[in-house]
PDB file of N, CA and C in Angstrom:
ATOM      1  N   UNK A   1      62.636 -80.766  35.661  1.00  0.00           N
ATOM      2  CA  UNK A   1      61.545 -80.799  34.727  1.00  0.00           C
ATOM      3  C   UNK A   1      61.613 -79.535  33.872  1.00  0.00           C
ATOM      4  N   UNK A   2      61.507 -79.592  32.689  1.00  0.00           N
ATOM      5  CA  UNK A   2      61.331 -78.753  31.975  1.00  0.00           C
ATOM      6  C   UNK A   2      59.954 -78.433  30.835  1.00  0.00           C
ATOM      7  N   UNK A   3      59.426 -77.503  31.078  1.00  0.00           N
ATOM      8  CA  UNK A   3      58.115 -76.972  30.170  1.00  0.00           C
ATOM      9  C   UNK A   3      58.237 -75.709  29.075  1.00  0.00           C
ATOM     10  N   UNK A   4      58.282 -75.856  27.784  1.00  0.00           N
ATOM     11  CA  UNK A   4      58.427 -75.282  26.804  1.00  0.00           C
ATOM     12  C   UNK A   4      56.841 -74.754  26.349  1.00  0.00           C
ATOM     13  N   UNK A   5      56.875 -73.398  25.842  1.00  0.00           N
ATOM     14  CA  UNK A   5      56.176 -73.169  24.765  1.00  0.00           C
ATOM     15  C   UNK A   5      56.513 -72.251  23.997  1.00  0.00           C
ATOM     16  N   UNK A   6      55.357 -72.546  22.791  1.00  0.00           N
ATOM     17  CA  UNK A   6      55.662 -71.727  21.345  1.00  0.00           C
ATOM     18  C   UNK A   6      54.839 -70.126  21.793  1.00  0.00           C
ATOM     19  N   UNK A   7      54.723 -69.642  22.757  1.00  0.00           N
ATOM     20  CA  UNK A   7      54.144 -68.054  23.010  1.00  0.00           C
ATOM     21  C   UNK A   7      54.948 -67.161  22.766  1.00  0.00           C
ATOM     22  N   UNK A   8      54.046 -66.280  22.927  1.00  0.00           N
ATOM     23  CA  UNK A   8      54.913 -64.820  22.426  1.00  0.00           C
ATOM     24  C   UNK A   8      56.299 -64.229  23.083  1.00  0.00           C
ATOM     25  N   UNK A   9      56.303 -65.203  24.080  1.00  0.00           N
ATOM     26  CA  UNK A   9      57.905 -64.805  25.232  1.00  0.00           C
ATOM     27  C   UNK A   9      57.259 -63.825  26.292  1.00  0.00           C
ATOM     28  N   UNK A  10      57.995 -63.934  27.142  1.00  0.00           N
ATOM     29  CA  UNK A  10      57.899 -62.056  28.048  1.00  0.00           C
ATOM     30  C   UNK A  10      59.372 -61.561  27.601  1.00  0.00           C
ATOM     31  N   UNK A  11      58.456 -60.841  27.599  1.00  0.00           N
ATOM     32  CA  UNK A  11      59.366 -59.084  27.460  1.00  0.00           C
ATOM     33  C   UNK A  11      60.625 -59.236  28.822  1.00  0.00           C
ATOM     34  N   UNK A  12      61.778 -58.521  28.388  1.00  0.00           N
ATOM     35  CA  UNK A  12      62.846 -58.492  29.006  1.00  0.00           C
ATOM     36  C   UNK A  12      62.126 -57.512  30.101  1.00  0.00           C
ATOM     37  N   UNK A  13      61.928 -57.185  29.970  1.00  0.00           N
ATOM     38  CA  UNK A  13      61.548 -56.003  31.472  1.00  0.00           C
ATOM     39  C   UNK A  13      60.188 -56.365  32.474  1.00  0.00           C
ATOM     40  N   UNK A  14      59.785 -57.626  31.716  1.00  0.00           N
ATOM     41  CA  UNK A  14      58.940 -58.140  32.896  1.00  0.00           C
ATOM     42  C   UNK A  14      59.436 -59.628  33.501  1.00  0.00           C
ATOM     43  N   UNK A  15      60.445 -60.091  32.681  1.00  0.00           N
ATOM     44  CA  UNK A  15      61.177 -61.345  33.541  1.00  0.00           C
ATOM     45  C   UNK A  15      61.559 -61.537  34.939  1.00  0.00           C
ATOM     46  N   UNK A  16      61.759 -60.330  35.332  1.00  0.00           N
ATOM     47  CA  UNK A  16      62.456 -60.301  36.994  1.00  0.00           C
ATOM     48  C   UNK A  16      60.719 -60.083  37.651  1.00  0.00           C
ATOM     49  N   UNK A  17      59.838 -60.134  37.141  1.00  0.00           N
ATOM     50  CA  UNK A  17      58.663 -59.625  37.741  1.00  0.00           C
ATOM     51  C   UNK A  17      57.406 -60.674  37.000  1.00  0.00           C
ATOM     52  N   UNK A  18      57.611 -61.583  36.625  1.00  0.00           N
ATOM     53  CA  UNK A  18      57.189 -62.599  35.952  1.00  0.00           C
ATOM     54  C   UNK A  18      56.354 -64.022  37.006  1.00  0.00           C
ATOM     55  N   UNK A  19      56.670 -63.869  37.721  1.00  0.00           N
ATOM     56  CA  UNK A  19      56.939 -64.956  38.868  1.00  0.00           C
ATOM     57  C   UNK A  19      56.384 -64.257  40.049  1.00  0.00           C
ATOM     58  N   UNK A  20      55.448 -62.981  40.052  1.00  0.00           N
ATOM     59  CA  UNK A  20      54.850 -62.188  41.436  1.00  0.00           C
ATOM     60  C   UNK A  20      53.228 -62.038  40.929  1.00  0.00           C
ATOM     61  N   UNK A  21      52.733 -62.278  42.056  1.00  0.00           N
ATOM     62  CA  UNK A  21      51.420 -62.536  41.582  1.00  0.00           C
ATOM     63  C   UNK A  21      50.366 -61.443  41.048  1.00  0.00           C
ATOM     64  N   UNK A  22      49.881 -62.144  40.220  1.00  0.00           N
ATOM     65  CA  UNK A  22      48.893 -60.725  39.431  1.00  0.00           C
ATOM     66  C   UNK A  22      49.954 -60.206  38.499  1.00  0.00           C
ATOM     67  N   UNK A  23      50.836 -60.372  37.774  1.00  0.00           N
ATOM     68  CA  UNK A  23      51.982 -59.612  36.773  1.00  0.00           C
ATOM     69  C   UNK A  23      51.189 -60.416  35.420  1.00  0.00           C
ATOM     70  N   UNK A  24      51.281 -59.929  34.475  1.00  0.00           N
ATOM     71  CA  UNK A  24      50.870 -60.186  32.983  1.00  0.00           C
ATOM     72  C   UNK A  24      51.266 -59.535  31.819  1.00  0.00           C
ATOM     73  N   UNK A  25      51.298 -59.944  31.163  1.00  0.00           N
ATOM     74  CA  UNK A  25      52.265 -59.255  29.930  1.00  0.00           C
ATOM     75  C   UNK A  25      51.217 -58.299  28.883  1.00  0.00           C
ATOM     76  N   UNK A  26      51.462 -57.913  28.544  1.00  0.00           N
ATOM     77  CA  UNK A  26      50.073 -57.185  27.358  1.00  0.00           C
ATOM     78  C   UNK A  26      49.761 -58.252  26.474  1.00  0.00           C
ATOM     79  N   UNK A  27      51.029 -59.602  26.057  1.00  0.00           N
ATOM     80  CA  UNK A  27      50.388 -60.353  24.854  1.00  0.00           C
ATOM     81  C   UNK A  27      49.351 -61.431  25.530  1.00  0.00           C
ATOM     82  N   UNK A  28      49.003 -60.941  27.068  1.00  0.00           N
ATOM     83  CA  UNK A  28      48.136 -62.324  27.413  1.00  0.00           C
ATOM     84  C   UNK A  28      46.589 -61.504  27.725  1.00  0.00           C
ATOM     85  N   UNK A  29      46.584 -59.941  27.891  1.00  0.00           N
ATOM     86  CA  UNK A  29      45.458 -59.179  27.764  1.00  0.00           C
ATOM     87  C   UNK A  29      44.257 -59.787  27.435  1.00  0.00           C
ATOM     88  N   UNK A  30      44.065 -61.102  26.437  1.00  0.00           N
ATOM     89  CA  UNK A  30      42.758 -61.347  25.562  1.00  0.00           C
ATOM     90  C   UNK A  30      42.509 -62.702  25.874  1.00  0.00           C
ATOM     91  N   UNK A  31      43.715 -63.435  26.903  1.00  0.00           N
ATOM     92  CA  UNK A  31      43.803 -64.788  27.666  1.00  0.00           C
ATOM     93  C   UNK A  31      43.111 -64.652  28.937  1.00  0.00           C
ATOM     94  N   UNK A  32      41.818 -65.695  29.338  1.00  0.00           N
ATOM     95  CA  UNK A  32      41.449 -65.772  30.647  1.00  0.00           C
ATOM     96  C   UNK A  32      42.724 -65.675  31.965  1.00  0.00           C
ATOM     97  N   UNK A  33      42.434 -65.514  32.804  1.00  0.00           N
ATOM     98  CA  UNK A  33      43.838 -65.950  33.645  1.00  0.00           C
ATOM     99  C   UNK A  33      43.669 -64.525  35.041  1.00  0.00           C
ATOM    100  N   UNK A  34      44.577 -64.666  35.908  1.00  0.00           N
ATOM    101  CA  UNK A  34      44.548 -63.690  37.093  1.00  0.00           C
ATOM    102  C   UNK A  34      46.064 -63.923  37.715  1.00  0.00           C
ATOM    103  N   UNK A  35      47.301 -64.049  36.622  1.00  0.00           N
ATOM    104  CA  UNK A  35      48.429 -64.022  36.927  1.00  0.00           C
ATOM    105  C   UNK A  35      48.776 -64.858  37.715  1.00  0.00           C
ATOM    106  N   UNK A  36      48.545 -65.863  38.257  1.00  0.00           N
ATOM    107  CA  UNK A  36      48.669 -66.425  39.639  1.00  0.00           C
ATOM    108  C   UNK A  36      49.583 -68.008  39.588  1.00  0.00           C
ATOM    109  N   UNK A  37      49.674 -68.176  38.151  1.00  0.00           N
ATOM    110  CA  UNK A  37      50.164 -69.463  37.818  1.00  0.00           C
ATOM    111  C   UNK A  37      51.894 -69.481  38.368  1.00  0.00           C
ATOM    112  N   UNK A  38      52.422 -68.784  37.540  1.00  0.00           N
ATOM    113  CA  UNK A  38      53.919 -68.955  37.777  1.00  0.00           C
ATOM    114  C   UNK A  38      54.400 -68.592  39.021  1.00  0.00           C
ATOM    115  N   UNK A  39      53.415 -67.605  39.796  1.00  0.00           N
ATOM    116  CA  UNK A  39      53.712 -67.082  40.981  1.00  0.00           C
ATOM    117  C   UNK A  39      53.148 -68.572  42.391  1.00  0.00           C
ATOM    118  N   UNK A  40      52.412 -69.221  41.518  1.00  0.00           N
ATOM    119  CA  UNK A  40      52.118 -70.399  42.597  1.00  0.00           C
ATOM    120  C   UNK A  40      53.318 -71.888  42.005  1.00  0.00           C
ATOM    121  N   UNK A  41      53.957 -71.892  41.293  1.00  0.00           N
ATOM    122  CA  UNK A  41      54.810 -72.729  40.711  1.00  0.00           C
ATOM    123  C   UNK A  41      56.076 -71.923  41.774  1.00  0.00           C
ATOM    124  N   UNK A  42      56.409 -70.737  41.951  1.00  0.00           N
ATOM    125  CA  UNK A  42      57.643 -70.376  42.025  1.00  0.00           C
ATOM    126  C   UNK A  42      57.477 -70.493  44.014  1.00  0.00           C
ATOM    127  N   UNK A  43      56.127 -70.637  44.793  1.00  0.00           N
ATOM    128  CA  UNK A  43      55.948 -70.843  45.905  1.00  0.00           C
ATOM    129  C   UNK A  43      56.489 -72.146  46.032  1.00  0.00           C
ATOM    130  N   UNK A  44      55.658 -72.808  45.410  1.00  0.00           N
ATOM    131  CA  UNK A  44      55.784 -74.630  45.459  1.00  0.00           C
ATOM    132  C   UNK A  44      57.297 -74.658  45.484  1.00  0.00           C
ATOM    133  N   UNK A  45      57.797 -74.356  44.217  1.00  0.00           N
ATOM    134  CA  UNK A  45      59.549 -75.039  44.355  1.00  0.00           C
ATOM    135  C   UNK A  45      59.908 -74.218  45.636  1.00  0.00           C
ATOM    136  N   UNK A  46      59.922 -73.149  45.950  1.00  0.00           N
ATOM    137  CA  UNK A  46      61.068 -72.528  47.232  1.00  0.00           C
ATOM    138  C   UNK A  46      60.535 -73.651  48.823  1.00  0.00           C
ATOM    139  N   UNK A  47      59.060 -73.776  48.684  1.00  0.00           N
ATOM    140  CA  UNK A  47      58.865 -74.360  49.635  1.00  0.00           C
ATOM    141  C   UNK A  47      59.453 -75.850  50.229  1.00  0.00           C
ATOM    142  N   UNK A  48      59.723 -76.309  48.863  1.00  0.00           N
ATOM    143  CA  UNK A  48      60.723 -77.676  48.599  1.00  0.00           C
ATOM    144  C   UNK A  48      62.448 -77.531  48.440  1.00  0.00           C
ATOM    145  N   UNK A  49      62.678 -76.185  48.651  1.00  0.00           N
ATOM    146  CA  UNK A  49      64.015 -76.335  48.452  1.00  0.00           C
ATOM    147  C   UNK A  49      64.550 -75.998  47.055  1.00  0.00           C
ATOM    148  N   UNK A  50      63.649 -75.710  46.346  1.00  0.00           N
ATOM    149  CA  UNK A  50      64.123 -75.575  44.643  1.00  0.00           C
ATOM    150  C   UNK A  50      63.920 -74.490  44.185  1.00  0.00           C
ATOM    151  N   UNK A  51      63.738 -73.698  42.986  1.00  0.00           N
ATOM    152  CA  UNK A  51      63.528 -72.736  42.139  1.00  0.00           C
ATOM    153  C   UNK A  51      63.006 -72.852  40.639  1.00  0.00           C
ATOM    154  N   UNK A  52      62.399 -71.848  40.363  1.00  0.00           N
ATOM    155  CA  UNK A  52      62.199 -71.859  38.551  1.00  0.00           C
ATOM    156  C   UNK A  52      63.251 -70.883  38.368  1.00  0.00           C
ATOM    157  N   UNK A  53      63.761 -71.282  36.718  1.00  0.00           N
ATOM    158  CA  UNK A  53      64.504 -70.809  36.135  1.00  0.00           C
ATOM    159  C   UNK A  53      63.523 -70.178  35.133  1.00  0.00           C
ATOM    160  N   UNK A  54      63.527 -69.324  33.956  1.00  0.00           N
ATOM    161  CA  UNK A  54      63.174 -68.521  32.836  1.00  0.00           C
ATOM    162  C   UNK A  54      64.083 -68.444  31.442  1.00  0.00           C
ATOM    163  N   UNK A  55      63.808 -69.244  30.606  1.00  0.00           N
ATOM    164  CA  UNK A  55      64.190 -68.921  29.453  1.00  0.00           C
ATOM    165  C   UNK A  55      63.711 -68.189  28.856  1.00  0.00           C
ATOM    166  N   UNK A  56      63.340 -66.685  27.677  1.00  0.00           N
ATOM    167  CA  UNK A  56      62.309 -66.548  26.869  1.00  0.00           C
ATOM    168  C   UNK A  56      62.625 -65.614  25.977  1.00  0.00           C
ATOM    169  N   UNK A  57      62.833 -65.694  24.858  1.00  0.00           N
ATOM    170  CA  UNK A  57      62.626 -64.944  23.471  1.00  0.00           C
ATOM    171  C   UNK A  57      61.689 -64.450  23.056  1.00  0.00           C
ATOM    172  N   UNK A  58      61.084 -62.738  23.115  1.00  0.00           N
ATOM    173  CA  UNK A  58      59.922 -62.271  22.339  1.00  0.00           C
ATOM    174  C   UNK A  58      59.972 -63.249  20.562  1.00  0.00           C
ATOM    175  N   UNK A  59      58.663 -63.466  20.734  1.00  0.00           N
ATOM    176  CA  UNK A  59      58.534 -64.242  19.379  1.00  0.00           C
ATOM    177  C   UNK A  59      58.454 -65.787  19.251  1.00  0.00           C
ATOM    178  N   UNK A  60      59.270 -66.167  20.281  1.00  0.00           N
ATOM    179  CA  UNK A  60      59.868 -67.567  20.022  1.00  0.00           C
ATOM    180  C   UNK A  60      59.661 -68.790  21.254  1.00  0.00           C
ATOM    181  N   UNK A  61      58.974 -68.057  22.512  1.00  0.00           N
ATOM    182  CA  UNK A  61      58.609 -68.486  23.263  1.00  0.00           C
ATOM    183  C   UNK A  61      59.240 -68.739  24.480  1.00  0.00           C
ATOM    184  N   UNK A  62      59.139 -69.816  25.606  1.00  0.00           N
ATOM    185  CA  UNK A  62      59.639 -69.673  26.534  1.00  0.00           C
ATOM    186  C   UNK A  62      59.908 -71.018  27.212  1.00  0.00           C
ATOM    187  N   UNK A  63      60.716 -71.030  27.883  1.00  0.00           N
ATOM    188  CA  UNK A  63      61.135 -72.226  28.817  1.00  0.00           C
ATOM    189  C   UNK A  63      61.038 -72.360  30.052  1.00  0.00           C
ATOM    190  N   UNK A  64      60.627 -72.872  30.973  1.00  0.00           N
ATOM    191  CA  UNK A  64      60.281 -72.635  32.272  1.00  0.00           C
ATOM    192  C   UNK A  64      61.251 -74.015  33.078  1.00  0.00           C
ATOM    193  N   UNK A  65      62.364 -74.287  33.969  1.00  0.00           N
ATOM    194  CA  UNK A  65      62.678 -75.057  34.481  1.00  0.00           C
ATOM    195  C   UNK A  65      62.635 -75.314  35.461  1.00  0.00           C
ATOM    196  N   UNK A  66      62.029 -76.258  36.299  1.00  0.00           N
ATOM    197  CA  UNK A  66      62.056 -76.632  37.899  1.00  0.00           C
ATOM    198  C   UNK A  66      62.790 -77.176  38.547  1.00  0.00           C
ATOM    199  N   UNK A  67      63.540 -76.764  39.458  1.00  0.00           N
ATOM    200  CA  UNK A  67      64.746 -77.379  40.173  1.00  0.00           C
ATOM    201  C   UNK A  67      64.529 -77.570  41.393  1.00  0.00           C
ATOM    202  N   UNK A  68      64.696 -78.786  41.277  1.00  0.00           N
ATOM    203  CA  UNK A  68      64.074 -79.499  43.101  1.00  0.00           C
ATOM    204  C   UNK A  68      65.245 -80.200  43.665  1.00  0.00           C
ATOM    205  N   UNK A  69      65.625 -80.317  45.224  1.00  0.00           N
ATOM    206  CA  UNK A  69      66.812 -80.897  45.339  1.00  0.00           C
ATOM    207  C   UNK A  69      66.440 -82.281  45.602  1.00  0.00           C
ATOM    208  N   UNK A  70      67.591 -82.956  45.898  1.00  0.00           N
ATOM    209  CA  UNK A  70      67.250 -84.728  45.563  1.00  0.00           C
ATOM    210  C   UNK A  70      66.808 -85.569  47.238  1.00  0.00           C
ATOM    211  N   UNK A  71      65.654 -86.047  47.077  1.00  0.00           N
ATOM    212  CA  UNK A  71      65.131 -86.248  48.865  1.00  0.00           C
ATOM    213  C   UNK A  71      65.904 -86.501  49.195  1.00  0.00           C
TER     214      UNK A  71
END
């Protein structure tokens, strides 16, 4: 599965730290939220055997991929 958006990207230096809970970028500062999303997406897949991947370009947004193995 793959999920795209048009956001501001993360920053190269918070990608490896993107996916731990409570992490946030400064461009989401003014967005409701408590970090907890990608870090509960990246539980779910390991718990199944899978992983998220990270695409993301400051500016241009980001790609998020879920890789699950096949029952």
């Amino acid at each position: 599965m793959l999920v795209k958006d048009e956001g501001p990207g993360i920053a190269e230096e918070l990608r490896t730290q993107a996916f731990e809970p409570f992490v946030r970028g400064s461009a989401t500062a003014n967005i409701d939220g408590a970090g907890l999303g990608l870090a509960f997406v990246k539980t779910v897949a390991q718990r199944h055997g899978g992983k998220v991947l990270l695409d993301s370009a400051l500016g241009r947004g980001s790609a998020f991929r879920l890789v699950l193995p096949r029952a």
